[in-house]
Protein backbone atom coordinates (compact mmCIF):
# COMPACT_ATOMS: atom_id res chain seq x y z
CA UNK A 1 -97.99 15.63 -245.48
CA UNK A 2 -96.75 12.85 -243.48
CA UNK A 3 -98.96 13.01 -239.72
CA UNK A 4 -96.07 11.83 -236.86
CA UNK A 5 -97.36 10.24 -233.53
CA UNK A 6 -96.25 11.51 -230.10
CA UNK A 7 -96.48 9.52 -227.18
CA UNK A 8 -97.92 12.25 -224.45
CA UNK A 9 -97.57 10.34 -220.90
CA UNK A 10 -99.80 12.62 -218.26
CA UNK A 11 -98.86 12.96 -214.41
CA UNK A 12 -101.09 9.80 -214.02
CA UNK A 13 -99.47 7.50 -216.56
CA UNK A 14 -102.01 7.59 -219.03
CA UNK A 15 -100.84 7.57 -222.74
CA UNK A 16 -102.42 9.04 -225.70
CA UNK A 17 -101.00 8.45 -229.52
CA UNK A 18 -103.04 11.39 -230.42
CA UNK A 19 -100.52 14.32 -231.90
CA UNK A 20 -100.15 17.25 -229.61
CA UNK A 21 -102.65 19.91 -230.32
CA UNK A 22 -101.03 23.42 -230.99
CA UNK A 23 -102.72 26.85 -232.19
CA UNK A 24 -99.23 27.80 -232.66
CA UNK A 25 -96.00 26.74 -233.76
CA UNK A 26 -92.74 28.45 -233.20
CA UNK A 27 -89.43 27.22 -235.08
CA UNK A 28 -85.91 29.24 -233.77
CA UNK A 29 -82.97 28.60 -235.64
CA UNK A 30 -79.88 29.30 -233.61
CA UNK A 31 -76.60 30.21 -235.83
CA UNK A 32 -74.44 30.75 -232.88
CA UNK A 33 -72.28 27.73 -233.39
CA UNK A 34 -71.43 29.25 -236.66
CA UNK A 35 -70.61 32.95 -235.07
CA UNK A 36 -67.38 34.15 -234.00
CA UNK A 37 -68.83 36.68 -232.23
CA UNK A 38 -64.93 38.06 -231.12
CA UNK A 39 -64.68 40.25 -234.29
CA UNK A 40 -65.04 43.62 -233.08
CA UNK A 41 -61.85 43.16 -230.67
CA UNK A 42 -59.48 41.66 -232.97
CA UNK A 43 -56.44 43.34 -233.90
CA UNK A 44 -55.87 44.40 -237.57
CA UNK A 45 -53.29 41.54 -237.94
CA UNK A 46 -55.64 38.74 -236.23
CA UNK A 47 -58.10 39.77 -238.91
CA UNK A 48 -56.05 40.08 -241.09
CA UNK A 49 -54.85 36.09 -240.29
CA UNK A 50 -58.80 35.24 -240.11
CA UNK A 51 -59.31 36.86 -243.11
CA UNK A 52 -56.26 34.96 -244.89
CA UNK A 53 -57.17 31.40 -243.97
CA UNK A 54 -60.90 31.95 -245.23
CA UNK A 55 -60.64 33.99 -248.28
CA UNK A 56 -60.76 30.51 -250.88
CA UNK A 57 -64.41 30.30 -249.01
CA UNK A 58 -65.58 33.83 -248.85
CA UNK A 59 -65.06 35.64 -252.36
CA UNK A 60 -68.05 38.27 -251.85
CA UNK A 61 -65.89 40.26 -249.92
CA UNK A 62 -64.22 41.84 -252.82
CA UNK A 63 -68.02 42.69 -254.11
CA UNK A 64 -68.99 44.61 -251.19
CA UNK A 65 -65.27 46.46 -250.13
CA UNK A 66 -65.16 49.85 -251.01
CA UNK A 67 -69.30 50.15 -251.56
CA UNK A 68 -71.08 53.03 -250.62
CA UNK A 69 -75.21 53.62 -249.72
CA UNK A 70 -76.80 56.80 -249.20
CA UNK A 71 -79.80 56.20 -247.23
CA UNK A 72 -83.24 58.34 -247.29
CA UNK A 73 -82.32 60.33 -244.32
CA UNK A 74 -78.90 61.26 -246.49
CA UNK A 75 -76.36 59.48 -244.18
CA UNK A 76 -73.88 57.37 -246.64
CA UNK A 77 -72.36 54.19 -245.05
CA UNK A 78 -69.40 53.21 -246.92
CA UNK A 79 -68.38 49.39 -246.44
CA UNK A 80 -64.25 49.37 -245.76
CA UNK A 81 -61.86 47.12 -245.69
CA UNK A 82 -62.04 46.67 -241.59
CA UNK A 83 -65.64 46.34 -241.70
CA UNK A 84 -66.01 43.76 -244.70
CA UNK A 85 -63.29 41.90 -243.20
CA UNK A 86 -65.34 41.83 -239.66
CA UNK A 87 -68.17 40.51 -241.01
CA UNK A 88 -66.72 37.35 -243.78
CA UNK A 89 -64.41 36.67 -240.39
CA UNK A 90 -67.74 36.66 -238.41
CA UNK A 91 -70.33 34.59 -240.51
CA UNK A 92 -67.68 32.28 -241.58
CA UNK A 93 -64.83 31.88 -238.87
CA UNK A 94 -67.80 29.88 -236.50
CA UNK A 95 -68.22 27.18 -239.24
């Protein structure tokens, strides 16, 4: 592991070299630039469109449209067309 040197300058102008000393480190990795978070209020024929330009890029959808889960508690979600189409419009429409 390769050790990287800060330069830490204090409110009195002294400089250390030494790293900074953390107990804890906290990476967040921010997707939002990727996000079209507009999906829920487009029309069917603007997702639709969306949908149309991406599809070369997004072939899962046809994996997942039309799937059904039955969960524990005995509620089935079923994925439809709208809501597949949401989501590959969604994760992919940002890029």
């Amino acid at each position: 592991m390769r050790r990287v040197r800060t330069r830490i300058t204090s409110r009195r102008r002294r400089t250390s070299t030494a790293p900074p000393r953390a107990g804890f480190v906290f990476f967040t990795i921010d997707p939002s630039d990727h996000v079209d978070g507009k999906t829920d209020g487009y029309s069917k024929a603007e997702l639709d469109e969306k949908l149309g330009a991406i599809r070369g890029e997004v072939e899962w959808v046809s994996k997942y449209r039309g799937k059904s889960l039955k969960l524990p508690t005995g509620t089935t979600v079923t994925i439809d067309d709208q809501a597949v189409a949401r989501c590959a419009v969604e994760v992919r429409e940002g890029r």
